[in-house]
Protein backbone atom coordinates (compact mmCIF):
# COMPACT_ATOMS: atom_id res chain seq x y z
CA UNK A 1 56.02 2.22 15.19
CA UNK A 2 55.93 3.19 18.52
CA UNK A 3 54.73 1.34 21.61
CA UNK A 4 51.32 2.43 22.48
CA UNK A 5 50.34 3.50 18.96
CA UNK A 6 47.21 2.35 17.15
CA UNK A 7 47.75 0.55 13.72
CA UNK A 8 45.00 0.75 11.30
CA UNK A 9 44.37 -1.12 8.34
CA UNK A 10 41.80 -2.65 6.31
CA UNK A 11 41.90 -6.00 4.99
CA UNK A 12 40.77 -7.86 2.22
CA UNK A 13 40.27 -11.79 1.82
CA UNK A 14 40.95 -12.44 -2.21
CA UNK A 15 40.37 -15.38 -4.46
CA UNK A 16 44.00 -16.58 -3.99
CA UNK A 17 45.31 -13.67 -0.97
CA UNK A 18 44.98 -11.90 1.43
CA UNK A 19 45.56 -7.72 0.80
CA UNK A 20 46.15 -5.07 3.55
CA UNK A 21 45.90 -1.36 3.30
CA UNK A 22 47.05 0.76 5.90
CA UNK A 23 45.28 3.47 6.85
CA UNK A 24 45.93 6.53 9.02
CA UNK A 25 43.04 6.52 11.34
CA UNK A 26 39.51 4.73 11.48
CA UNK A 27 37.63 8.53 11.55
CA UNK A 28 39.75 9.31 7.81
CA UNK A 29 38.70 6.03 6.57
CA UNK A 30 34.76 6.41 7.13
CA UNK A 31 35.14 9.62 5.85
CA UNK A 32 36.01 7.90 3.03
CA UNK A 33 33.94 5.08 2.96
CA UNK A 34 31.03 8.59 3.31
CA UNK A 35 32.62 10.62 0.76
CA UNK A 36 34.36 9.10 -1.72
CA UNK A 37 35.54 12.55 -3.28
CA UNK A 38 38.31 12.58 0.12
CA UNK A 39 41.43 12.18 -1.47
CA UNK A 40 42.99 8.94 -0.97
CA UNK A 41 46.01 10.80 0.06
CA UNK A 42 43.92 11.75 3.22
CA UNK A 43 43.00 8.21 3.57
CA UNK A 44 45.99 5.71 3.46
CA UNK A 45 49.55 5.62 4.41
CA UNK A 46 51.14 5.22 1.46
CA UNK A 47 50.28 4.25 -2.23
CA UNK A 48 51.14 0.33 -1.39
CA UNK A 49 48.91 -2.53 -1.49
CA UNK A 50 50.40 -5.45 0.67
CA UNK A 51 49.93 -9.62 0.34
CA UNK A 52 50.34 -12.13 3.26
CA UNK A 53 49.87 -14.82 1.09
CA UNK A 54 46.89 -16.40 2.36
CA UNK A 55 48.07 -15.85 6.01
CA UNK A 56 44.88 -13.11 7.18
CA UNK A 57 45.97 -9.97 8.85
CA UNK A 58 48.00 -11.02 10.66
CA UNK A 59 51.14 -12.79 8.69
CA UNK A 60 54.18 -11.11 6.89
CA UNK A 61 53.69 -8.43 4.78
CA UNK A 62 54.98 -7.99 1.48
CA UNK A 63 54.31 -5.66 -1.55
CA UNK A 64 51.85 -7.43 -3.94
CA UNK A 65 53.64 -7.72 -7.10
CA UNK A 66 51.72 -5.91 -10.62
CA UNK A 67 50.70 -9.34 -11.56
CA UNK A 68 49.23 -10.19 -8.30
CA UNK A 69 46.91 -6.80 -8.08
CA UNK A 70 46.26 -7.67 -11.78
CA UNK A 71 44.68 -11.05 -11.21
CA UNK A 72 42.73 -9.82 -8.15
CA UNK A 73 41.91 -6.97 -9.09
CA UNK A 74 41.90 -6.38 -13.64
CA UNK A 75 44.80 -3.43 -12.76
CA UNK A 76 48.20 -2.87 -12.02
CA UNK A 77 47.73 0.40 -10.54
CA UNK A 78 47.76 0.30 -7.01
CA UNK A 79 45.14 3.19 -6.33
CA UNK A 80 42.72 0.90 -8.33
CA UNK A 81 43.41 -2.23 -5.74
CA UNK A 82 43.31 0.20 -3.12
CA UNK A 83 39.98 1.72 -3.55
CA UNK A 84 38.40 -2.03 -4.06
CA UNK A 85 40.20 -3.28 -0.70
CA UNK A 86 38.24 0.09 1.09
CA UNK A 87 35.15 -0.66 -0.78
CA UNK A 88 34.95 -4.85 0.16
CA UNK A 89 37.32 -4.91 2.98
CA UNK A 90 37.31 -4.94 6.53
CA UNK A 91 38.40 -2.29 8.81
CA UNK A 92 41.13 -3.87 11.46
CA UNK A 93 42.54 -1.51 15.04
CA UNK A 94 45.14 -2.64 17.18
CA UNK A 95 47.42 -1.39 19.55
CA UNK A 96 51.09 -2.30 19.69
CA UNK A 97 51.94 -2.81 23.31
CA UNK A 98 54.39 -0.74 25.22
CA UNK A 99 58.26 -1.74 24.94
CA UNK A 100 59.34 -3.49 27.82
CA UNK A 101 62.43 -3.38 29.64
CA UNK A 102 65.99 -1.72 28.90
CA UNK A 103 65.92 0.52 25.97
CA UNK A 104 69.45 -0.06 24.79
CA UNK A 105 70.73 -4.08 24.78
CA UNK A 106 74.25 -3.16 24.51
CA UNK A 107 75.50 -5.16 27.07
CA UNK A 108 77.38 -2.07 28.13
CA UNK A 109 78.38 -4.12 31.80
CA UNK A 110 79.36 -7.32 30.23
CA UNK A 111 81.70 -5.10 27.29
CA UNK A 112 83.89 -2.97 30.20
CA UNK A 113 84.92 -6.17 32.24
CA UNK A 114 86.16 -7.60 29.42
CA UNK A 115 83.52 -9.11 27.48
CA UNK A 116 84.17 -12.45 28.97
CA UNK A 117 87.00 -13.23 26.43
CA UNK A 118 90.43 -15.01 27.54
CA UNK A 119 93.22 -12.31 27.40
CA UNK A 120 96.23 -14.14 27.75
């Protein structure tokens, strides 16, 4: 993701996790939440439904496993877990800040003279 760009996802506090849902912009996901005849396609970025294991929002991600959409949500289908998390979940924006600094770490300088090894 770039620096600068706005992430967009909804999330959704289960019995046992927590379940994110990316979505491409706040405007398609009201749209949604309007209309529900907008394709989903129109709606998400990508099919995937995932788990931070009880962490909010904000921990690691992961893919929830068949069994885990299962016991939150009575399917394995991801589309199914994906409508409930839009329907019951809550819409999250933020903005990844700007990369700072050098854009290539190479150490470029330090590799010509030598790279600080002993050449004897």
């Amino acid at each position: 993701m770039r620096g600068g760009a706005t992430e967009t996802k909804v999330h959704y506090k289960g019995t046992g996790e927590d379940f994110l849902v990316f979505v491409d912009s706040k405007e398609d996901y009201n749209k949604w939440v309007g209309d529900k005849s907008t394709p989903l396609a129109q709606v998400v970025s990508g099919f995937e439904v995932f788990t931070t294991h009880s962490h909010g929002a904000q921990g690691r991600y992961e893919t929830a496993s068949k069994s885990t959409l299962e016991n939150e949500f009575g399917s394995t289908d991801p589309e199914d877990a994906i409508k409930q998390i839009l329907e019951k979940g809550t819409l999250q924006e933020s903005t990844m800040a700007e990369r700072q600094g050098r854009k290539n770490d190479s150490n470029g300088e330090f590799i010509m003279r030598g790279g600080g090894m002993n050449h004897s």
